[in-house]
Protein backbone atom coordinates (compact mmCIF):
# COMPACT_ATOMS: atom_id res chain seq x y z
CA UNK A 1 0.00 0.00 0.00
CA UNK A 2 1.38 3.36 -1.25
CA UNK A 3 2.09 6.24 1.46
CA UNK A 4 0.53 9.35 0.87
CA UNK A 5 2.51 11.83 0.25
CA UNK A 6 2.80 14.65 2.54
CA UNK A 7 2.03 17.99 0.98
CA UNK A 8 2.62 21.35 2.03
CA UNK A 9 1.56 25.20 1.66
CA UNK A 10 3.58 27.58 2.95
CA UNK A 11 4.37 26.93 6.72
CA UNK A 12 1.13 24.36 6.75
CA UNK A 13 1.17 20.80 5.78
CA UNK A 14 -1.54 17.83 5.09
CA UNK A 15 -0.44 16.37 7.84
CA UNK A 16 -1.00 18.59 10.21
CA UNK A 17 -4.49 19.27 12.28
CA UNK A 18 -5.29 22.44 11.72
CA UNK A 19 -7.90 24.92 13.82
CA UNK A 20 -9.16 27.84 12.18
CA UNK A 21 -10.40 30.51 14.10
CA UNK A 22 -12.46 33.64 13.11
CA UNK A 23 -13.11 32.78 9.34
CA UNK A 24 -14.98 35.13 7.69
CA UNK A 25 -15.83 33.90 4.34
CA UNK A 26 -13.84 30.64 4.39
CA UNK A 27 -11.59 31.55 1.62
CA UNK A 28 -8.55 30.99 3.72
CA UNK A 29 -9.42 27.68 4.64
CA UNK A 30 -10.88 26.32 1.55
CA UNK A 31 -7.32 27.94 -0.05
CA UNK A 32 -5.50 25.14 2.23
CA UNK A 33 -7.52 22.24 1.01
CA UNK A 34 -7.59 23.08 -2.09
CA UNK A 35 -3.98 22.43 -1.92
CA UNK A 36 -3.69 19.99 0.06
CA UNK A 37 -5.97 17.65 -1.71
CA UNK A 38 -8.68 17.20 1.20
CA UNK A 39 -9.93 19.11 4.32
CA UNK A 40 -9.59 15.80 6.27
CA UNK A 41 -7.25 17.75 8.56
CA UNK A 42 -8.84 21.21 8.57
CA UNK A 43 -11.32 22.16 11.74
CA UNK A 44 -12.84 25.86 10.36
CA UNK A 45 -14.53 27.77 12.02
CA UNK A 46 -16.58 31.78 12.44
CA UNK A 47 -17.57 33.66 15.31
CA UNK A 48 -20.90 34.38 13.15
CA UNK A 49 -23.77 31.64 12.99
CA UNK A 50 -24.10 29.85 10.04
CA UNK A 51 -27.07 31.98 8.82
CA UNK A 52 -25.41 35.43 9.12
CA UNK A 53 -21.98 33.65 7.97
CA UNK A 54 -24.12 33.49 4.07
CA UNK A 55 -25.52 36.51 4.29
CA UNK A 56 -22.24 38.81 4.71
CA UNK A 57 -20.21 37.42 2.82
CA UNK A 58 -21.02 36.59 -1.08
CA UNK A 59 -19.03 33.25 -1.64
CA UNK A 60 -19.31 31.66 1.89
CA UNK A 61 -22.62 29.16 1.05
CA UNK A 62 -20.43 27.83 -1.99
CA UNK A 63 -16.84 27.54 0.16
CA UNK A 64 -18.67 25.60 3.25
CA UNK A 65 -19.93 23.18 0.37
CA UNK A 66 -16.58 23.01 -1.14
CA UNK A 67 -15.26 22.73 2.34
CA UNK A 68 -17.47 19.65 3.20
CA UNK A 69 -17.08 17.92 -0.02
CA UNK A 70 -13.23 17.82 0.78
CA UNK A 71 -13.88 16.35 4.14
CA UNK A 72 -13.46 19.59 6.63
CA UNK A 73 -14.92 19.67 9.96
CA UNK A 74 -17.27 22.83 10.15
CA UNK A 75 -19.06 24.63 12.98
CA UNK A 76 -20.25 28.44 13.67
CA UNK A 77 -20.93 30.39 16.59
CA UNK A 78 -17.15 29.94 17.85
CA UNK A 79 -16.00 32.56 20.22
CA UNK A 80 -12.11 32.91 19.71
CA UNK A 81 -12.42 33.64 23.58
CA UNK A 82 -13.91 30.71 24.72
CA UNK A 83 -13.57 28.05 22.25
CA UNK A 84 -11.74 25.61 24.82
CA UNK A 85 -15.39 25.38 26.32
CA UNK A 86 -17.46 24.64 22.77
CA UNK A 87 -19.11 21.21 22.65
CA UNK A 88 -17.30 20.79 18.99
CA UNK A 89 -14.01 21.81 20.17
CA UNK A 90 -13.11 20.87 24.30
CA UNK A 91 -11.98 16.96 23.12
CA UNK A 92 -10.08 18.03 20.33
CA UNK A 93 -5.99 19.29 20.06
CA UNK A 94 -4.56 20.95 17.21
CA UNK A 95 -1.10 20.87 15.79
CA UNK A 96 -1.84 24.62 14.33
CA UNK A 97 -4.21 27.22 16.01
CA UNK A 98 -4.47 30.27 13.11
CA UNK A 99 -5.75 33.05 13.81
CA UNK A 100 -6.27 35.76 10.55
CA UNK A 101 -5.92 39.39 11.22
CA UNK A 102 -8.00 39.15 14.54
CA UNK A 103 -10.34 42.54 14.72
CA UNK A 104 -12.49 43.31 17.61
CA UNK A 105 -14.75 45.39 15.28
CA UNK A 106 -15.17 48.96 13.45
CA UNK A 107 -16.25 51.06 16.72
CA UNK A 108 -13.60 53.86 16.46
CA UNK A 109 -10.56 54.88 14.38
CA UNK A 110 -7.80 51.68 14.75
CA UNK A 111 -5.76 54.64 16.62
CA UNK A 112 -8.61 55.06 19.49
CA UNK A 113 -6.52 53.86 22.76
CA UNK A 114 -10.05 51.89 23.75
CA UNK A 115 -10.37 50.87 20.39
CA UNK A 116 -6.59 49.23 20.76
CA UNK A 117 -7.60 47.83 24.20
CA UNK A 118 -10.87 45.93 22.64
CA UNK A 119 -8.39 44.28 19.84
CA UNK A 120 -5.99 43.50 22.63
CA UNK A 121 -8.35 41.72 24.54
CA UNK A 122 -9.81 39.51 22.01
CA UNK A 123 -5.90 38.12 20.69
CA UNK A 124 -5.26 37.86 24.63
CA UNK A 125 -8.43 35.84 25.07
CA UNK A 126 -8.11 34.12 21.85
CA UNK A 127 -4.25 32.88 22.94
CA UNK A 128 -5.46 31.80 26.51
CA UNK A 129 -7.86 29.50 24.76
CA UNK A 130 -5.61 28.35 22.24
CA UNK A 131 -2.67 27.38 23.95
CA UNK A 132 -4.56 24.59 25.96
CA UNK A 133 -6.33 22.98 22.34
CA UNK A 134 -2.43 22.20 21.51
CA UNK A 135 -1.13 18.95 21.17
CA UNK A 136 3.25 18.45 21.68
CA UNK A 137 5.13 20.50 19.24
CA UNK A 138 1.80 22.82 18.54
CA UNK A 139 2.24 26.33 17.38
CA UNK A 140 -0.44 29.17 17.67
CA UNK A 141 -0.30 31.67 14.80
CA UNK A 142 -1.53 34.87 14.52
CA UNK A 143 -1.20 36.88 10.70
CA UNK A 144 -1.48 40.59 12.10
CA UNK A 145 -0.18 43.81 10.45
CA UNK A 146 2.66 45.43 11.75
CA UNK A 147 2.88 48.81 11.01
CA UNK A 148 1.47 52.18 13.04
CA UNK A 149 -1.35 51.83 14.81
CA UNK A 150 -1.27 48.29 15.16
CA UNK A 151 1.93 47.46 15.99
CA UNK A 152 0.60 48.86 19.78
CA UNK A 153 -1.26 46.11 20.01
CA UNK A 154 1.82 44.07 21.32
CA UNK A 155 0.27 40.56 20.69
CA UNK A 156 4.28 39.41 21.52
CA UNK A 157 3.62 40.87 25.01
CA UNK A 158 0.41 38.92 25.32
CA UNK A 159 1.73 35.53 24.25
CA UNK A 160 4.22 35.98 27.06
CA UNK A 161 1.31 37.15 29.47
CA UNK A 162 -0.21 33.68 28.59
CA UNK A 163 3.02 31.40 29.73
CA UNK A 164 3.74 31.30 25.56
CA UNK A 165 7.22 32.11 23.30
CA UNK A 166 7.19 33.80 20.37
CA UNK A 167 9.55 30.61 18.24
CA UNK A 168 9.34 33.11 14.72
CA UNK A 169 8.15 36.00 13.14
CA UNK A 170 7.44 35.85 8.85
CA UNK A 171 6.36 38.09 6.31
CA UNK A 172 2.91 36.98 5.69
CA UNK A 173 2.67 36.61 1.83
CA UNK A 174 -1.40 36.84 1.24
CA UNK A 175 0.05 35.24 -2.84
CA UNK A 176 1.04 31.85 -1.18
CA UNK A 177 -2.43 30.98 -0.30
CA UNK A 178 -4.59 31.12 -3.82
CA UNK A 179 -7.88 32.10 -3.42
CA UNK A 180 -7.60 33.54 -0.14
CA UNK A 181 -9.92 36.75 0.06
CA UNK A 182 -9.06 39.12 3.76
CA UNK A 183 -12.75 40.49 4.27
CA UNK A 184 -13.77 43.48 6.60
CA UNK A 185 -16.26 41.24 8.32
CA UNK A 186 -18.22 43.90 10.24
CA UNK A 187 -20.75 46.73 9.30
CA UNK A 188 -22.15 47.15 6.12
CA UNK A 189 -19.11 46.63 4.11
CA UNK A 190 -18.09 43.07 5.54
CA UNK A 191 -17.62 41.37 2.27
CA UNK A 192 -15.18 44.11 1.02
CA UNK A 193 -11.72 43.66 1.32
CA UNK A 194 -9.25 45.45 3.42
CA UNK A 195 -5.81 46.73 3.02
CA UNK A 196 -3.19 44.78 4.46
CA UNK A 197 0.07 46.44 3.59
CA UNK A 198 2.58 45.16 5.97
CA UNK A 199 1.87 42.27 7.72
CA UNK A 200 3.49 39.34 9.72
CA UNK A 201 2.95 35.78 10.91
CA UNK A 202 3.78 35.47 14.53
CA UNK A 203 4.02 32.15 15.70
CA UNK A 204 3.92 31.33 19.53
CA UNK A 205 4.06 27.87 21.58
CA UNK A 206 4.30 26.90 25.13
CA UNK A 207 7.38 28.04 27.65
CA UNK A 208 9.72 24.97 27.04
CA UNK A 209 8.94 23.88 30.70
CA UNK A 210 5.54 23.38 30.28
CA UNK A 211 5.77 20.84 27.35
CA UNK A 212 5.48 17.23 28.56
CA UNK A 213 6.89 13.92 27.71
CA UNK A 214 9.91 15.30 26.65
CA UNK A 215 13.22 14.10 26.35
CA UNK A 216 16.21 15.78 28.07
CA UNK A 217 17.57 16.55 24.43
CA UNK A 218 14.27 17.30 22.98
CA UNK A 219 13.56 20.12 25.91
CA UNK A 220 17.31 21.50 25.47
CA UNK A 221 16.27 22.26 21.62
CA UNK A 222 13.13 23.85 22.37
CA UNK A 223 15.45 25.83 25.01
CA UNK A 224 17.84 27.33 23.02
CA UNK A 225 16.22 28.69 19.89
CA UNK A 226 16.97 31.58 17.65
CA UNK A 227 14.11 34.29 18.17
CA UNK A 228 13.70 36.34 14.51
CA UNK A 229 11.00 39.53 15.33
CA UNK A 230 10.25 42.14 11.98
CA UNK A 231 9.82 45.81 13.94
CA UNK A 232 8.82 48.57 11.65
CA UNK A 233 8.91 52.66 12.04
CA UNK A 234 7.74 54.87 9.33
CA UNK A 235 11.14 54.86 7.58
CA UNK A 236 12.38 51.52 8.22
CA UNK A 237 12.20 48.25 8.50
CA UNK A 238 14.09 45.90 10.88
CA UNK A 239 14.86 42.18 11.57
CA UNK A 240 16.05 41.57 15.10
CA UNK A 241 17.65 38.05 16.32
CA UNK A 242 17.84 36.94 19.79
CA UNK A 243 20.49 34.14 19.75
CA UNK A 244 21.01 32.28 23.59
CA UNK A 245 21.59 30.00 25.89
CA UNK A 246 19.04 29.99 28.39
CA UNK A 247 16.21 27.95 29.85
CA UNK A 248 13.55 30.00 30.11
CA UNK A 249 12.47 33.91 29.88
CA UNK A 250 12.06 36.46 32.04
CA UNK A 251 10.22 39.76 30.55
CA UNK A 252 9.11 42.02 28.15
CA UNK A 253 11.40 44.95 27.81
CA UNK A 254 10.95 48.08 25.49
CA UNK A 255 13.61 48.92 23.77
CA UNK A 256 13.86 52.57 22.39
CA UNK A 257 16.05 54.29 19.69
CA UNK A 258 16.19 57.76 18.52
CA UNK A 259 13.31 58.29 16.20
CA UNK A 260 12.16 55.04 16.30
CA UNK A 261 9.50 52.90 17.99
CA UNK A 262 9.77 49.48 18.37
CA UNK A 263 7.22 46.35 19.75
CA UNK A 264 8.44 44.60 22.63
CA UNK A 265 11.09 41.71 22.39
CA UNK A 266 11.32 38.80 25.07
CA UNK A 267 14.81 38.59 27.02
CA UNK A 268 16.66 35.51 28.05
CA UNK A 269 16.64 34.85 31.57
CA UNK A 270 20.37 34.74 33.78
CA UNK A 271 21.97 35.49 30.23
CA UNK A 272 23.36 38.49 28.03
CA UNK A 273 21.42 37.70 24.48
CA UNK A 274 23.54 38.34 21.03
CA UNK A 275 21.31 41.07 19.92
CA UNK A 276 21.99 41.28 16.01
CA UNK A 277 19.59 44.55 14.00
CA UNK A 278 19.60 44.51 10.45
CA UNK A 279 18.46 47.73 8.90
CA UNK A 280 16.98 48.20 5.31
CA UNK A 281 15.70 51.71 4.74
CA UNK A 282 13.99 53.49 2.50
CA UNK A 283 17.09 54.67 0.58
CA UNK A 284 18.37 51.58 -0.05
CA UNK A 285 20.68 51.92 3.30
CA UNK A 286 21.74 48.66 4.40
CA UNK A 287 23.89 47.37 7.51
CA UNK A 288 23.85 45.41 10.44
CA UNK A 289 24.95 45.67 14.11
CA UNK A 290 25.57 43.34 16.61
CA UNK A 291 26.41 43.58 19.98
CA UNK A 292 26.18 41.99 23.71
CA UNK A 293 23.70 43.41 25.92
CA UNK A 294 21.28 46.76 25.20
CA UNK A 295 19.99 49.71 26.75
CA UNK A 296 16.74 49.97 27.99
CA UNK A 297 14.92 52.74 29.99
């Protein structure tokens, strides 16, 4: 009997279970197993009921059938904020918890400090849920813009309010997922797109200490990983790398430069990190710095 072969898009692959939170028109998911071959693996689902779910959005009724036809588990009504607790989801564990450009809703501009706090809320709720629907070696990701206003939305911070590591940070390329349409999702306008510009895929799991059945060697390699972080100012773009040695992490820390405002980065515990910027500005200016130890106020 022939093995099927393992297939992958982007950063997901066939064979891995995958939870969808927050769809909107299930473009994104339907994308994945289109490629994949089958939605056998794929658990999708929307904070709307099913009802409202056809309504908004123009091509949902036709993805959910395209969706079941390729196997995918389906279910509506999901809050991203207590979906440990739904009947279709508390038995279940997940390899990969995605999470698409999370939005608590059009109530003020994205720059309204209570505005921020809402959005806040819902990826801090949203990660305290997820990180206990993951089985060993599970990642949580969130695809969230990165530049000004949202970059004060600190989702890093809150992973590491919610006993989870941020393990990479990629450029989320909307291109490697065909088909995939971002939709407002709220108000009158929730089947028209929105601009994404700039935009990331942060991907968290569980401190190293609180994954089980482990082996010594397997725990020192989840211990000692290489942190990569995009932070972005109006002017420039930078790639940061945390390279150490240390069992676990301590806090968030700020770190300021003239001119500039950066997202928080997580510091290794008992140990001086190799802290490594790599500038690429708008004038073509290139270089890199690295040094041991920074200054923080």
């Amino acid at each position: 009997m022939a093995v099927e072969k393992v297939k992958w898009v982007s950063q997901y692959s066939s064979d891995h279970q995958i939870l969808l939170v927050g769809e909107g028109n299930f473009s994104f998911s339907l994308s994945l197993a289109r490629s994949f071959g089958s939605a056998s693996n794929i658990f999708a689902t929307s904070l709307d009921p099913y009802d409202a779910v056809i309504i908004k959005y123009s091509e949902a009724k036709s993805n959910l059938e395209k969706l079941k036809e390729l196997g995918a588990s389906l279910s509506h009504g999901v809050d991203a904020t207590n979906m440990e607790n739904h009947r279709d989801l508390r038995m279940r564990k997940f390899d990969r918890v995605i999470f698409n450009f999370p939005h608590a809703g059009f109530h003020a501009k994205e720059d309204n400090p209570n505005m921020i706090m809402m959005h806040r809320g819902l990826v801090y709720g949203f990660l305290r849920n997820a990180k206990s629907m993951l089985r060993a070696y599970g990642q949580i990701h969130v695809n969230h813009k990165t530049t000004f206003p949202y970059y004060h939305w600190n989702i890093v911070e809150l992973a590491f309010q919610n006993s989870l590591v941020l393990i990479e940070c990629v450029d989320f390329m909307k291109k490697d997922y065909p088909g995939y349409e971002n939709k407002r999702g709220d108000g009158s306008r929730s089947d028209e797109p929105f601009y994404l510009g700039r935009c990331s895929t942060f991907k968290f799991t569980l401190y190293p200490t609180l994954h089980s059945n482990r082996t010594v060697a397997e725990q020192s390699q989840m211990q000692n990983p290489s942190i990569y972080f995009n932070f972005n100012s109006s002017q420039t773009s930078h790639r940061v790398m945390l390279d150490h040695n240390s069992a676990g992490y301590s806090q968030f820390v700020p770190i300021r430069e003239r001119n500039m405002n950066y997202d928080y980065v997580r510091l290794p515990q008992r140990t001086s990190p190799t802290y490594r910027v790599e500038f690429s500005g708008i004038n073509g200016f290139n270089s890199s710095q690295t040094s041991r130890g920074v200054n923080f106020e």
